[in-house]
N, C-alpha and C. Protein backbone atom coordinates (compact mmCIF):
# COMPACT_ATOMS: atom_id res chain seq x y z
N UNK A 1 -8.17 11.64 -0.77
CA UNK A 1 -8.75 11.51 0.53
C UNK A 1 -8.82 10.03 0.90
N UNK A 2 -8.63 9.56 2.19
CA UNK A 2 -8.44 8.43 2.65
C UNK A 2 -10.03 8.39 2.76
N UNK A 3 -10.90 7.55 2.30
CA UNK A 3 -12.11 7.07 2.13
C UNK A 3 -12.44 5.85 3.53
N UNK A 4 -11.27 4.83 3.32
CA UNK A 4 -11.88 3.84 4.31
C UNK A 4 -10.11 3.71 4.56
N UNK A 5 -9.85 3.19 6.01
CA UNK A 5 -9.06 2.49 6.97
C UNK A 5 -9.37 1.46 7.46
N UNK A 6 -9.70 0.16 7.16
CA UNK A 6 -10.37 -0.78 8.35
C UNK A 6 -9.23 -1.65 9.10
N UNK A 7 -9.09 -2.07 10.04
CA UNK A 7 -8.40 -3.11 10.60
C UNK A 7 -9.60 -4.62 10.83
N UNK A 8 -8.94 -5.76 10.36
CA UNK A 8 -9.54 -7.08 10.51
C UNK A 8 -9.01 -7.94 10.92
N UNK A 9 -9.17 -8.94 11.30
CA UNK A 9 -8.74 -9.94 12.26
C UNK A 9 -7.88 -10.31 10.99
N UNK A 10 -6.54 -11.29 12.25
CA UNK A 10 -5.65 -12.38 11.73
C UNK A 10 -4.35 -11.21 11.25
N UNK A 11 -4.49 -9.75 11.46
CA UNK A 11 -3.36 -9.04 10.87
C UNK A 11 -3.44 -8.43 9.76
N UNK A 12 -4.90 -7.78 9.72
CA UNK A 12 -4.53 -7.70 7.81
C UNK A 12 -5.27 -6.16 8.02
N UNK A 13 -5.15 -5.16 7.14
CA UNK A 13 -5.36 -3.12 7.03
C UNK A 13 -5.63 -3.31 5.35
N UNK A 14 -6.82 -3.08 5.10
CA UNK A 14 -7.26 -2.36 4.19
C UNK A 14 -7.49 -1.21 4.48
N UNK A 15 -7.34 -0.20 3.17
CA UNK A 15 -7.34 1.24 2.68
C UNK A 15 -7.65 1.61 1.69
N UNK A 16 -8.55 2.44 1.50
CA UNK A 16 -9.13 3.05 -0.20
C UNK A 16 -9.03 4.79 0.19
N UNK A 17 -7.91 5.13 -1.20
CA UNK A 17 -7.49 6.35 -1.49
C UNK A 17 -8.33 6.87 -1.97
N UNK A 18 -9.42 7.59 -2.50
CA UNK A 18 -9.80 8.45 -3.88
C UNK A 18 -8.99 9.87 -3.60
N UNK A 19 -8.68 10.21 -5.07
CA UNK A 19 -7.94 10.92 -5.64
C UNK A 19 -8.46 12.36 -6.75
N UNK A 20 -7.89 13.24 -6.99
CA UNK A 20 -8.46 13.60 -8.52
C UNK A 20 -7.18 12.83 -9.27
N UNK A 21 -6.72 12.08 -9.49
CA UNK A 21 -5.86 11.77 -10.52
C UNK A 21 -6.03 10.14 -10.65
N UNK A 22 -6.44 9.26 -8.96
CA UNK A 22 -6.64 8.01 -9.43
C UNK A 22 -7.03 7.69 -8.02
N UNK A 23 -7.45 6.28 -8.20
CA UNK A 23 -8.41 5.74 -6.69
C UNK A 23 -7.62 4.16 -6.64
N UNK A 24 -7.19 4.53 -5.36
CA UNK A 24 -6.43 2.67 -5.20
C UNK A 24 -7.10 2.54 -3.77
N UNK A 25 -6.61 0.83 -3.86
CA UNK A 25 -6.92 0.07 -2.49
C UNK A 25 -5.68 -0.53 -1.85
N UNK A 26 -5.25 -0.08 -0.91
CA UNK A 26 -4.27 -0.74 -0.07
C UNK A 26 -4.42 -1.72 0.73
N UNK A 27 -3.67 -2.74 0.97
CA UNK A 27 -3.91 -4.03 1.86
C UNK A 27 -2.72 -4.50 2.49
N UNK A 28 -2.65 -4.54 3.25
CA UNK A 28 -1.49 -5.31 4.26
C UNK A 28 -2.05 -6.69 4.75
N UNK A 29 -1.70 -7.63 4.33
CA UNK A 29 -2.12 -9.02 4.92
C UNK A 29 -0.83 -9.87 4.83
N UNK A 30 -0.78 -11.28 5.50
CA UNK A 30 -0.13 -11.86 5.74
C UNK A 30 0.11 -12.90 3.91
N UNK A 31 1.28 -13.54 3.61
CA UNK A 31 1.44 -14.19 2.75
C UNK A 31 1.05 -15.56 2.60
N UNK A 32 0.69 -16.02 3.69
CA UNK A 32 0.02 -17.00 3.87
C UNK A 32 0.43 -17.62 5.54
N UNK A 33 0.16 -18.57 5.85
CA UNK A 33 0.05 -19.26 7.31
C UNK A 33 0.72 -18.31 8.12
N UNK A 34 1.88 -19.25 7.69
CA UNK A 34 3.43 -18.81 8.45
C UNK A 34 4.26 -17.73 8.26
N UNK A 35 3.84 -17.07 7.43
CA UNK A 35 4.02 -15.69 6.75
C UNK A 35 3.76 -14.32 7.56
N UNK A 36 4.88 -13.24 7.03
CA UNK A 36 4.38 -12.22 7.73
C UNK A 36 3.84 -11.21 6.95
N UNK A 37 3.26 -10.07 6.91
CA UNK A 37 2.78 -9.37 5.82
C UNK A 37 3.34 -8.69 5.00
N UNK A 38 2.89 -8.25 3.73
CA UNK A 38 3.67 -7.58 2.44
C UNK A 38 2.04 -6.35 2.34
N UNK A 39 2.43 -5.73 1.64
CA UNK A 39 1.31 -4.58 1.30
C UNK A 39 1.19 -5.16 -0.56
N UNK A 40 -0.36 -5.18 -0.99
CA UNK A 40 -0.50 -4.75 -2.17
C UNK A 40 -1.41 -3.58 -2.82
N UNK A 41 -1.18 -2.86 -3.65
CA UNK A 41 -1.45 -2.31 -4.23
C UNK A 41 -2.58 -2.30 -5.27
N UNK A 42 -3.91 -1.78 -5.38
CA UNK A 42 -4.67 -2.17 -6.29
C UNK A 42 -5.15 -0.54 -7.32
N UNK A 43 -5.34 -0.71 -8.43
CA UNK A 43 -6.14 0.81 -9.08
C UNK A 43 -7.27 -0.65 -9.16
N UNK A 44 -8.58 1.23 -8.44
CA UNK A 44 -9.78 0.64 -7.99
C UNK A 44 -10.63 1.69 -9.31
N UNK A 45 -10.03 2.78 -9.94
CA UNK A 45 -10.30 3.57 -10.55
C UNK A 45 -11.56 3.34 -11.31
N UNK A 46 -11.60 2.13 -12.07
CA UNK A 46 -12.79 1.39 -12.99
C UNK A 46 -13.88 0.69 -11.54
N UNK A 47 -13.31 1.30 -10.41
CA UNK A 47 -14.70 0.64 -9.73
C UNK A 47 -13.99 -0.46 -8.87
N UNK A 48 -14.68 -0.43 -7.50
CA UNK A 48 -14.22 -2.19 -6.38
C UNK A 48 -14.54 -3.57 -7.25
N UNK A 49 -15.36 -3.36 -8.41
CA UNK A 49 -15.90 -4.59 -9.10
C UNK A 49 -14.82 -5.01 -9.87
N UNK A 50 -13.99 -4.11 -10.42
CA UNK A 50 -13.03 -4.65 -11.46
C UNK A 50 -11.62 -3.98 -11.03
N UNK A 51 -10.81 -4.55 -9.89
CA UNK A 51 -9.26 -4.07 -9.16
C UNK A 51 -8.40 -4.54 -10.29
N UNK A 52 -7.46 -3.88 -10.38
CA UNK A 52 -5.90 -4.07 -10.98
C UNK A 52 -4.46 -3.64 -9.57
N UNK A 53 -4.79 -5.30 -9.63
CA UNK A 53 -3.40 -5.07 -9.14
C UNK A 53 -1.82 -4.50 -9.95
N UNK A 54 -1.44 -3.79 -9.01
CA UNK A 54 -0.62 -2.53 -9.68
C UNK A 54 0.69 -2.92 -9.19
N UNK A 55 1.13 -3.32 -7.90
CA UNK A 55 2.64 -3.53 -7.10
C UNK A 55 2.45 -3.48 -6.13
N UNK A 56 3.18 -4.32 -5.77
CA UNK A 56 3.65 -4.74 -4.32
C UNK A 56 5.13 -4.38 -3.50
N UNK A 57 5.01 -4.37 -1.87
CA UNK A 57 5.66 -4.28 -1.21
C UNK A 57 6.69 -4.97 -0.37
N UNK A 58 7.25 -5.92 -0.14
CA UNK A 58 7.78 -6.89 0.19
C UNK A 58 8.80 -6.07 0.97
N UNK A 59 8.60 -6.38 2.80
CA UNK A 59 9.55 -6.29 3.79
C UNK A 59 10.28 -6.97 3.99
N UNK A 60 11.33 -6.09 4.07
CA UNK A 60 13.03 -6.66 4.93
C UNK A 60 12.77 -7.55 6.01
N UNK A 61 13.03 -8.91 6.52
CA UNK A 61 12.82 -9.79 7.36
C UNK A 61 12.98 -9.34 8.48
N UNK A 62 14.03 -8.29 8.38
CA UNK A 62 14.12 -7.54 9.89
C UNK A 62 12.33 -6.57 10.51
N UNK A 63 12.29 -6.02 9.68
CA UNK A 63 11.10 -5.24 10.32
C UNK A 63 9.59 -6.34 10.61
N UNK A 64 9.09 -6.76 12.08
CA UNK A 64 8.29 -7.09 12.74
C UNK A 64 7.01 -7.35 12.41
N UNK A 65 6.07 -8.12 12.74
CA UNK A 65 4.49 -8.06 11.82
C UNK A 65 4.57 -6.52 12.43
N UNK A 66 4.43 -6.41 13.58
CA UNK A 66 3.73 -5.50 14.43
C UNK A 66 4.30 -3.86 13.73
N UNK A 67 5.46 -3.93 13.53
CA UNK A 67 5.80 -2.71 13.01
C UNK A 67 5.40 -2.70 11.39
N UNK A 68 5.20 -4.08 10.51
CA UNK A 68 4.94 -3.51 9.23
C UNK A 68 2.97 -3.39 9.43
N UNK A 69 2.32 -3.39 10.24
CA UNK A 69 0.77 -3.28 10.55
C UNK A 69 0.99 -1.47 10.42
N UNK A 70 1.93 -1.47 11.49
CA UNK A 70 2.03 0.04 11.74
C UNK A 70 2.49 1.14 10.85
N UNK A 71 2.91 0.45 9.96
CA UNK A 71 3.70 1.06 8.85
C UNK A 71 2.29 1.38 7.37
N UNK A 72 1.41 0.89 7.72
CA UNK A 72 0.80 0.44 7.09
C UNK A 72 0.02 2.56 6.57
N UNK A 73 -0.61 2.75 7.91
CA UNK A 73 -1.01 4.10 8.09
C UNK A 73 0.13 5.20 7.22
N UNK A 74 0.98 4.78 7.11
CA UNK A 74 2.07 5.46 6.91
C UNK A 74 1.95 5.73 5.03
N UNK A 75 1.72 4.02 5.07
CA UNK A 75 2.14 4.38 3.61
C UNK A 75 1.02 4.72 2.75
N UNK A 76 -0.32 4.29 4.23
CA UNK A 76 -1.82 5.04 3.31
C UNK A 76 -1.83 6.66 2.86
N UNK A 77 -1.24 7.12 4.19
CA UNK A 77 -0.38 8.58 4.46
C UNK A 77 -0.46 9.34 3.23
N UNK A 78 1.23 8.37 2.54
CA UNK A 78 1.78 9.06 1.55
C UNK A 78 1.39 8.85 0.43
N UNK A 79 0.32 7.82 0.15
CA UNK A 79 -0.18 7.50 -1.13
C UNK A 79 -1.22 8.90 -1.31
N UNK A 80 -2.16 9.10 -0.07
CA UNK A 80 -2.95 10.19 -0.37
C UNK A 80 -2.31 11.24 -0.23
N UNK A 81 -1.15 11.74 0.27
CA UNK A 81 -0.66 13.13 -0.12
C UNK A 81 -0.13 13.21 -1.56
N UNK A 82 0.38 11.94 -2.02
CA UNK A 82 1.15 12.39 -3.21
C UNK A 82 -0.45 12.53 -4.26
N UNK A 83 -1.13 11.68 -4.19
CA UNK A 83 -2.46 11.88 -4.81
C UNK A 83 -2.97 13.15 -5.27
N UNK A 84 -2.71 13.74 -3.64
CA UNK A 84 -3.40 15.24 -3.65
C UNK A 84 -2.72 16.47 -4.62
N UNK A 85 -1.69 15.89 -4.81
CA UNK A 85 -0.99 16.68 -5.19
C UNK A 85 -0.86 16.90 -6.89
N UNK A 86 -1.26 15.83 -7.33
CA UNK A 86 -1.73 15.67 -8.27
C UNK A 86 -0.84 14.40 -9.44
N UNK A 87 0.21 13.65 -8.62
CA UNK A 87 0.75 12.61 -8.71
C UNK A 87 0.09 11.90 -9.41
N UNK A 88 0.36 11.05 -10.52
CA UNK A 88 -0.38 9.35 -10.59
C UNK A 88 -0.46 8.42 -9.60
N UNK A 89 -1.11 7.41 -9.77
CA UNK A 89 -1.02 6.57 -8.69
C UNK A 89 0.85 5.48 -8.87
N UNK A 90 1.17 5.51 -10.25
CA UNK A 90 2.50 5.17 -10.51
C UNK A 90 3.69 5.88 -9.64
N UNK A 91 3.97 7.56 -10.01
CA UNK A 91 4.66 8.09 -9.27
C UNK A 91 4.55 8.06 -7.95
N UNK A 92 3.30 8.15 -7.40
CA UNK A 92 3.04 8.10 -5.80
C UNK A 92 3.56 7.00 -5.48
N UNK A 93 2.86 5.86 -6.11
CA UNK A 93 4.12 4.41 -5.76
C UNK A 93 5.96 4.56 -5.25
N UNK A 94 5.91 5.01 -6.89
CA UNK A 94 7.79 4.93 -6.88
C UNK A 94 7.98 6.19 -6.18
N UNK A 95 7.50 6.96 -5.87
CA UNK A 95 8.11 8.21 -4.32
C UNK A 95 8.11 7.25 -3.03
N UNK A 96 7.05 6.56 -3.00
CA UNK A 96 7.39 5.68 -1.70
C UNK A 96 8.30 4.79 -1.64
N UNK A 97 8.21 3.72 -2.94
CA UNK A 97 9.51 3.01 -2.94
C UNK A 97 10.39 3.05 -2.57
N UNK A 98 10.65 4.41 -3.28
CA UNK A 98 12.28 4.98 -3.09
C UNK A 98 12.63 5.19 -1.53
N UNK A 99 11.49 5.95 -1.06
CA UNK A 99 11.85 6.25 0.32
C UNK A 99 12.23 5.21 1.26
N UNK A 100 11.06 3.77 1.13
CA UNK A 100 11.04 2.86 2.04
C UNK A 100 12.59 2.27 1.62
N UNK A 101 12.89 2.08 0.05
CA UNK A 101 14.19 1.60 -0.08
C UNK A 101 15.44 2.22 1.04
N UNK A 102 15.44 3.50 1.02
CA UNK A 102 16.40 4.36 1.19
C UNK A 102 16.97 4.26 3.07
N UNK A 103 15.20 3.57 3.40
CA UNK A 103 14.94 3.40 4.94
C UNK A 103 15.46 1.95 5.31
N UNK A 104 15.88 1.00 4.37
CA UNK A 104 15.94 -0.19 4.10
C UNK A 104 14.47 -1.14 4.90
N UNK A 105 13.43 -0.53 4.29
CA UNK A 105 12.54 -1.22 5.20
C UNK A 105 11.47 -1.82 4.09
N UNK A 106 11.94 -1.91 3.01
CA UNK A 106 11.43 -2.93 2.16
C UNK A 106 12.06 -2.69 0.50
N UNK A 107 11.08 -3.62 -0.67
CA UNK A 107 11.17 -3.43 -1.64
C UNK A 107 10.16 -3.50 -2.26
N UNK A 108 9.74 -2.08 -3.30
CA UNK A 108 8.65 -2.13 -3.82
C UNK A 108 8.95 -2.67 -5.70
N UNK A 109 8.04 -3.39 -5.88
CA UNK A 109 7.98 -4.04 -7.19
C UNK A 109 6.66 -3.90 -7.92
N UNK A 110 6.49 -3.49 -9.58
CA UNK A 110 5.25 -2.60 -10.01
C UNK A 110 5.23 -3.95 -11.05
N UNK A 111 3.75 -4.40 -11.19
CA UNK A 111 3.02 -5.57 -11.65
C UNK A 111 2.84 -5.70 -12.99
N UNK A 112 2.93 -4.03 -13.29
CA UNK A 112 1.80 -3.85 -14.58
C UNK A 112 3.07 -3.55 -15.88
């Protein structure tokens, strides 16, 4: 279940999944100044006090701030369906990967 959605100034979408299989935090923010945004990935599972970042997203230069903001819902989307389903938070990752790969609308890379 999608728990929280917030939008915050400067461009940036946080998201918290809980799951029965695992609980992450999604973030879309900018890479810094001049930068446009990437999504990361956190297991929040042990709690908001202690995050593990898990992998990241890194967009194709072609796709827009404005469309990767929008993209953002999307991939909160599919993190909680694959969740529901009883996915890890790993596989739910690499199902999206693959897809966004396949869309050429980014590249996902796993931390851990």
């Amino acid at each position: 279940m999608v728990t929280s959605n917030v939008r915050h100034q400067f461009g940036r979408r946080v998201a918290t999944v809980a799951t029965k299989t695992f609980n992450c935090l999604i973030r879309t923010a900018k890479d810094g100044l001049l930068r446009k945004q990437s999504v990361e990935f956190f297991d929040i599972s042990d709690g908001m006090a202690s995050p593990r970042r898990v992998a990241r997203l890194s967009y194709n230069d072609s796709i827009s701030s404005q469309q990767r903001l929008d993209l953002h819902d999307r991939i909160v989307t599919s993190i909680d369906a694959s969740g529901t389903k009883g996915l890890t938070l790993q596989e739910s990752l690499q199902q999206l990967f693959d897809s966004l790969k396949r869309e050429l609308v980014g590249l996902g890379t796993f931390l851990v």
